[in-house]
Protein backbone atom coordinates (compact mmCIF):
# COMPACT_ATOMS: atom_id res chain seq x y z
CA UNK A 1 14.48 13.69 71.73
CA UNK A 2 15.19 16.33 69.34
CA UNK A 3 16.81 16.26 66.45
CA UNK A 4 20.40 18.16 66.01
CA UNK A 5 22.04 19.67 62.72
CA UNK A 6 25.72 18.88 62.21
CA UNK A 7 28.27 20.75 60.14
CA UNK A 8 28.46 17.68 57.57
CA UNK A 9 24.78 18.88 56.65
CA UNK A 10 26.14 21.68 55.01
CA UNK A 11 29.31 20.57 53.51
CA UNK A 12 28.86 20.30 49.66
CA UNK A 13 31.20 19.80 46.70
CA UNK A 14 34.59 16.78 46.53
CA UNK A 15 35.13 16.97 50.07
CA UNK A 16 34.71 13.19 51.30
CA UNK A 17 31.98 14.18 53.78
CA UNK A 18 30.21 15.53 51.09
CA UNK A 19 26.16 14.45 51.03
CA UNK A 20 24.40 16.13 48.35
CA UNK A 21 26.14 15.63 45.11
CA UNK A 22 27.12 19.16 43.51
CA UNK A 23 24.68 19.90 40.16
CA UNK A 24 26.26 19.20 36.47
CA UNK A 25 25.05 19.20 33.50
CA UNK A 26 24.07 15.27 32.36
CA UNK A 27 26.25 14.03 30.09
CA UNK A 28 25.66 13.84 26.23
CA UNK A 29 23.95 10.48 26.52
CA UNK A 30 21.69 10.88 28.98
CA UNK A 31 20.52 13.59 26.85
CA UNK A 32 16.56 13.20 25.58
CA UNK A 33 17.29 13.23 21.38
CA UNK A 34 14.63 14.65 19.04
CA UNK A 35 12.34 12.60 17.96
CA UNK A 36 12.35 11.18 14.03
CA UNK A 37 10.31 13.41 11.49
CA UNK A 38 6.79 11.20 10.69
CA UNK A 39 7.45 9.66 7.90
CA UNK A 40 5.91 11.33 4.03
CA UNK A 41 2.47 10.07 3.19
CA UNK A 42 0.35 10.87 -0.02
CA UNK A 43 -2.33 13.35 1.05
CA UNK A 44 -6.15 14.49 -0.80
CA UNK A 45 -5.38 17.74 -0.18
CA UNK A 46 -8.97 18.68 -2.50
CA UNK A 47 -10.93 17.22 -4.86
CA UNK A 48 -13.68 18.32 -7.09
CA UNK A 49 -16.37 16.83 -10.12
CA UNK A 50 -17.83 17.65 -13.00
CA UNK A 51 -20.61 16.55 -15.51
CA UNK A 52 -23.04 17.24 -18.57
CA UNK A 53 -24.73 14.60 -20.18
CA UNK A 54 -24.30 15.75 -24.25
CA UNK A 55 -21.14 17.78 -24.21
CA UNK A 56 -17.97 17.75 -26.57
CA UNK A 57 -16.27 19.80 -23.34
CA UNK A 58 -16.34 20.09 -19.66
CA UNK A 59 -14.50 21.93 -17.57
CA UNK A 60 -13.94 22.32 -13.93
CA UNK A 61 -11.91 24.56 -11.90
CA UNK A 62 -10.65 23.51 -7.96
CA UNK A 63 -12.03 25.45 -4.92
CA UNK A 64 -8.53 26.44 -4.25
CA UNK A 65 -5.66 27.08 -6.25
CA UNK A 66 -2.87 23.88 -6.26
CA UNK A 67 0.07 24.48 -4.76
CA UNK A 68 3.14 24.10 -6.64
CA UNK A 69 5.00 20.65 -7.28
CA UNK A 70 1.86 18.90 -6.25
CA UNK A 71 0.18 16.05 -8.19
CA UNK A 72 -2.92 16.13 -10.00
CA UNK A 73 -4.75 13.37 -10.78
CA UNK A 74 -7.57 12.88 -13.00
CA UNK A 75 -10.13 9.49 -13.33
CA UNK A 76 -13.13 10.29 -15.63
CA UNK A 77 -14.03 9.67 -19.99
CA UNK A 78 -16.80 10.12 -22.92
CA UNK A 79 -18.67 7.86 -23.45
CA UNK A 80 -17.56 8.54 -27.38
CA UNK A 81 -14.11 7.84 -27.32
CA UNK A 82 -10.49 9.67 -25.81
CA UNK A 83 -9.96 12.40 -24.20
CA UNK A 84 -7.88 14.80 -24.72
CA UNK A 85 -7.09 17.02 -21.15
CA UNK A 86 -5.42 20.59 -20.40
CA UNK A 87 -4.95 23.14 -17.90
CA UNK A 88 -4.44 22.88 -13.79
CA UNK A 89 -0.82 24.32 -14.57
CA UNK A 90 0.29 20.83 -16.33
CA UNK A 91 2.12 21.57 -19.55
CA UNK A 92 1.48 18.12 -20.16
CA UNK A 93 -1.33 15.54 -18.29
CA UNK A 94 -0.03 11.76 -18.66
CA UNK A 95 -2.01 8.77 -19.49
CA UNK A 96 -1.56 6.34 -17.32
CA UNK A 97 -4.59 3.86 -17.76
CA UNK A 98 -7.49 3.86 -20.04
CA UNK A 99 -10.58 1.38 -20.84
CA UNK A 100 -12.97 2.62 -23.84
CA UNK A 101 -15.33 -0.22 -24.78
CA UNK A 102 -18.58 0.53 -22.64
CA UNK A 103 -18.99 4.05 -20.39
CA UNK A 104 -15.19 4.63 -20.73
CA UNK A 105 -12.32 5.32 -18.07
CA UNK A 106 -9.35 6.58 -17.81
CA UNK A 107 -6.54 7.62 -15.54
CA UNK A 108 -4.42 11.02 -16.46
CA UNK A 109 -1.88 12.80 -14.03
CA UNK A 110 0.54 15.51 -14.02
CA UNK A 111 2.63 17.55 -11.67
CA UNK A 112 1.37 21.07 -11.38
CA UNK A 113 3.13 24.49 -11.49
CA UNK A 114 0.18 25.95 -9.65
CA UNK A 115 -0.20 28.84 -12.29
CA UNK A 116 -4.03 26.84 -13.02
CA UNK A 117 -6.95 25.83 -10.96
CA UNK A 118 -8.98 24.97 -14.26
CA UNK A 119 -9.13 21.88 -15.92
CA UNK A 120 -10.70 21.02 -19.69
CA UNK A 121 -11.23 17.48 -21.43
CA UNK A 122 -12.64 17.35 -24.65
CA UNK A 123 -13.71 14.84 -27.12
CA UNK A 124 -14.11 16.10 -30.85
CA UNK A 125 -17.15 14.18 -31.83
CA UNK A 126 -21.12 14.14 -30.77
CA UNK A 127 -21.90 15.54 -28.01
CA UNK A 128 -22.66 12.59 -25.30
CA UNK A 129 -22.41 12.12 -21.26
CA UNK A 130 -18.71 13.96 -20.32
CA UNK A 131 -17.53 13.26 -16.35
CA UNK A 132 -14.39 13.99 -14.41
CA UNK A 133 -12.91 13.81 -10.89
CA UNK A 134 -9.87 16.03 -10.40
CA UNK A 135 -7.91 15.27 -6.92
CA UNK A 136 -4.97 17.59 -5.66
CA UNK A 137 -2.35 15.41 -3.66
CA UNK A 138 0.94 16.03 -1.69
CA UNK A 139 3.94 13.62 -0.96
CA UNK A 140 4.03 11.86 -4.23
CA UNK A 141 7.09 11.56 -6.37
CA UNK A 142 7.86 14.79 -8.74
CA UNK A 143 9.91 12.35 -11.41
CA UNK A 144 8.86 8.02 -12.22
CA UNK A 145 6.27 9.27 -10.51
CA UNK A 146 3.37 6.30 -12.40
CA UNK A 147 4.50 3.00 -11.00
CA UNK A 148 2.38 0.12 -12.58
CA UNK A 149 -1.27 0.67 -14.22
CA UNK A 150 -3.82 -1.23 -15.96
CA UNK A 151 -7.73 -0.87 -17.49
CA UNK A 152 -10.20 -3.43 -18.37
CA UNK A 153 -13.55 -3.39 -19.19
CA UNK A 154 -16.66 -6.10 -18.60
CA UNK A 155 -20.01 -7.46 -18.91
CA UNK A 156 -20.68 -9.05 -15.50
CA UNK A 157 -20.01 -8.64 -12.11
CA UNK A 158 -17.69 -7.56 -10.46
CA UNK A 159 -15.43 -4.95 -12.17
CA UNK A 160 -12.13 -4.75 -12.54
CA UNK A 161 -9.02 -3.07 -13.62
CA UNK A 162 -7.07 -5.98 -13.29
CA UNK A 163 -3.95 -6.51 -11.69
CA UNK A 164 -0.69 -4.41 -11.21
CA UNK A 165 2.31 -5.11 -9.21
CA UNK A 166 4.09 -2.35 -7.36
CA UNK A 167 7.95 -1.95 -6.53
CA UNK A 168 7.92 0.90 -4.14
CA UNK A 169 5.07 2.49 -1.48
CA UNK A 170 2.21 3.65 -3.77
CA UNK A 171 -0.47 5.96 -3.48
CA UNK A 172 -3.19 3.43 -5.64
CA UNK A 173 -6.07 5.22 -7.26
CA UNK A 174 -9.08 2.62 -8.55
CA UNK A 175 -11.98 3.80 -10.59
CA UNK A 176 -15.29 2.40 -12.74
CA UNK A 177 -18.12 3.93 -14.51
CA UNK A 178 -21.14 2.23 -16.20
CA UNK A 179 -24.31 3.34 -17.44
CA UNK A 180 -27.22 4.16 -14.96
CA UNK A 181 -29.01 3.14 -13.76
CA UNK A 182 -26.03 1.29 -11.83
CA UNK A 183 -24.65 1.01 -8.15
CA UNK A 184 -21.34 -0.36 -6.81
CA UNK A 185 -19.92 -1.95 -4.09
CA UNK A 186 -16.78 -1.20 -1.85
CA UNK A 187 -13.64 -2.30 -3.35
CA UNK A 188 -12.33 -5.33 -2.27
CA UNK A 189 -9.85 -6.81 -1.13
CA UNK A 190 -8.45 -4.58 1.90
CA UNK A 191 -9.95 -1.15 2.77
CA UNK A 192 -10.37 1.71 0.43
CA UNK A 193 -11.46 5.46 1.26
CA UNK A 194 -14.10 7.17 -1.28
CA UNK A 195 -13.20 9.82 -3.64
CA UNK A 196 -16.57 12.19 -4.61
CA UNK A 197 -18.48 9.84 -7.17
CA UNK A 198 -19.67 10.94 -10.52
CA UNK A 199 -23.60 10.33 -10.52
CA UNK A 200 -24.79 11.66 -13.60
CA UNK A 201 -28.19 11.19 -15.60
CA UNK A 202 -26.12 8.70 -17.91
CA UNK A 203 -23.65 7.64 -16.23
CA UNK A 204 -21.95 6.99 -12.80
CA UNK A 205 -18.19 6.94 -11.68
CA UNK A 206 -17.14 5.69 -8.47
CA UNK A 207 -13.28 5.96 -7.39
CA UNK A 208 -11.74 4.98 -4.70
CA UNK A 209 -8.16 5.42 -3.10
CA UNK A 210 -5.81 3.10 -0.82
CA UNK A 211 -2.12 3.74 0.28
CA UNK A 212 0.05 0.79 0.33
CA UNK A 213 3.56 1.19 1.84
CA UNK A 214 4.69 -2.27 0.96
CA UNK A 215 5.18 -3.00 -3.13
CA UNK A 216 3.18 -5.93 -3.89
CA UNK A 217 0.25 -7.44 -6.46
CA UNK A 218 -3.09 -5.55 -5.89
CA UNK A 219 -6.47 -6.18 -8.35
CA UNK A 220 -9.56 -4.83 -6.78
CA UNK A 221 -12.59 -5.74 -7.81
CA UNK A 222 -16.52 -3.85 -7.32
CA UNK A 223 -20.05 -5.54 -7.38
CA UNK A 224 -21.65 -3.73 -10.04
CA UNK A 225 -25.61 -4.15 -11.07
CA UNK A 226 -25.31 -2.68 -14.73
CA UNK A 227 -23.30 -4.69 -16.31
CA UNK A 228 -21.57 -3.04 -18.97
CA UNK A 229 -18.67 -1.15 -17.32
CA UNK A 230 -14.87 0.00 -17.98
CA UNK A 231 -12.37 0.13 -15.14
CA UNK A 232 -8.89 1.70 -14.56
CA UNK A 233 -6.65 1.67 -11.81
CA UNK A 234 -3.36 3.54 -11.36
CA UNK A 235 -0.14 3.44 -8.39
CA UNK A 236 1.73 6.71 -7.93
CA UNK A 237 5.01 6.35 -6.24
CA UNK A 238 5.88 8.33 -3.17
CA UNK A 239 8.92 8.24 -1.11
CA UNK A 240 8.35 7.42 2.72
C-alpha cells in the first residue's frame, strides 16, 4: 500500500492533463481598490482665555502660532459695550453674532494668514470686566464661511441664543456669560463638547461646540442661576 507518483503530477501549463493551474496576475477587478479619503471635519486644533476685571484692553496670544488658512474664532465682550478686535494675522475679524444688554457676548471670526499669534479687543470707555476665548480650527470653509447666527439676551432661565437654521454641515459654536456669582448647565438639546470657560471675579463665560453634518434648525438652551445673561451662537460652514 504505498502511494506512487505519476508523470501527470508534474505536468503544468494548457496541456489538458494539466492539475495545478499556471500563476497570473488577477485581473483588474479582482483587484483590492484604495480605500475613500475620511471625509473633512472641523477640528480645535488650540484654544486659549483671557481676563481682567477693569480693563479698556486685553490681550492674549495662542500657545502656538496658527497655521495658515485656518479659522479663528472668537466668543467673549465688555461688559460696557462693543468690541472692537485685531491681530491673530486677520486683516479683518467678522461679526457674526452679538448680545449687549446684560454681561455682553459676542461671536467674531476670521481666516488667518498665520503671520499673528496675538489677539487684542478693546472697548474705549471705563475700564470694567474684559473676557475672551480664542479657538484655532481646521476644515472650515476659507470663503461664505458664517452660515446662519443669532444673539439674545434674558432674565430667567434658561439662556439662549435663539434659533438658526443651517443649509450645509456646520461647525456650531454656542456661548453665554452672566454676572457671578453664576453656574450653567450643559447645552441642550443633543450633545455638546466644552470649550475652556471664562470664570472671572465678575463675570463667567461658558461656550460650547457641536458639529452637525446635516443642515437643519438648532436653538440650544443652558440652565443658568444668575439671571441676567446675553447669549450668542454662531454655524461655520465646512465642506465634508
Amino acid at each position: 500500500m504505498t502511494c506512487e507518483t505519476t508523470a501527470i503530477d508534474a505536468r503544468l501549463g494548457d496541456s489538458p492533463f494539466a492539475i495545478d493551474a499556471k500563476l497570473t496576475d488577477a485581473g483588474v477587478d479582482a483587484r483590492p481598490l484604495d480605500a475613500p479619503p475620511p471625509p473633512n471635519v472641523p477640528a480645535l486644533r488650540q484654544q486659549k482665555t483671557a481676563y481682567l476685571n477693569a480693563n479698556t484692553q486685553l490681550s492674549l496670544t495662542l500657545n502656538n502660532a496658527p497655521v495658515s488658512g485656518n479659522v479663528l474664532i472668537f466668543v467673549g465682550s465688555t461688559v460696557s459695550g462693543p468690541i472692537t478686535i485685531s491681530g491673530g494675522g486677520i486683516a479683518t475679524w467678522s461679526l457674526a453674532a452679538q448680545s449687549l444688554v446684560n454681561a455682553n457676548s459676542e461671536i467674531y471670526y476670521g481666516v488667518t494668514d498665520g503671520s499673528s499669534s496675538t489677539v487684542t479687543i478693546s472697548r474705549n470707555d471705563t475700564a470694567s470686566p474684559i473676557f475672551m476665548h480664542v479657538g484655532e480650527w481646521s476644515g472650515l470653509a476659507t470663503s461664505s464661511l458664517l452660515d446662519d447666527a443669532a444673539a439674545k439676551d434674558g432674565t430667567t432661565s434658561p439662556a439662549t441664543a435663539g434659533p438658526i437654521t443651517t443649509v450645509a454641515p456646520a461647525l456650531l459654536v454656542f456661548g453665554a456669560a452672566e454676572f457671578q456669582p453664576a453656574t450653567f448647565g450643559a447645552p441642550t438639546p443633543g450633545t455638546w463638547t466644552a470649550l475652556t470657560p471664562v470664570d472671572g471675579t465678575s463675570v463667567k463665560q461658558n461656550a460650547y461646540y457641536r458639529i452637525e453634518p446635516t443642515p437643519g434648525t438648532y436653538a440650544p438652551t443652558m440652565t443658568e442661576t444668575e439671571h441676567e445673561w446675553d447669549a450668542a451662537i454662531a454655524a461655520f460652514h465646512y465642506v465634508p
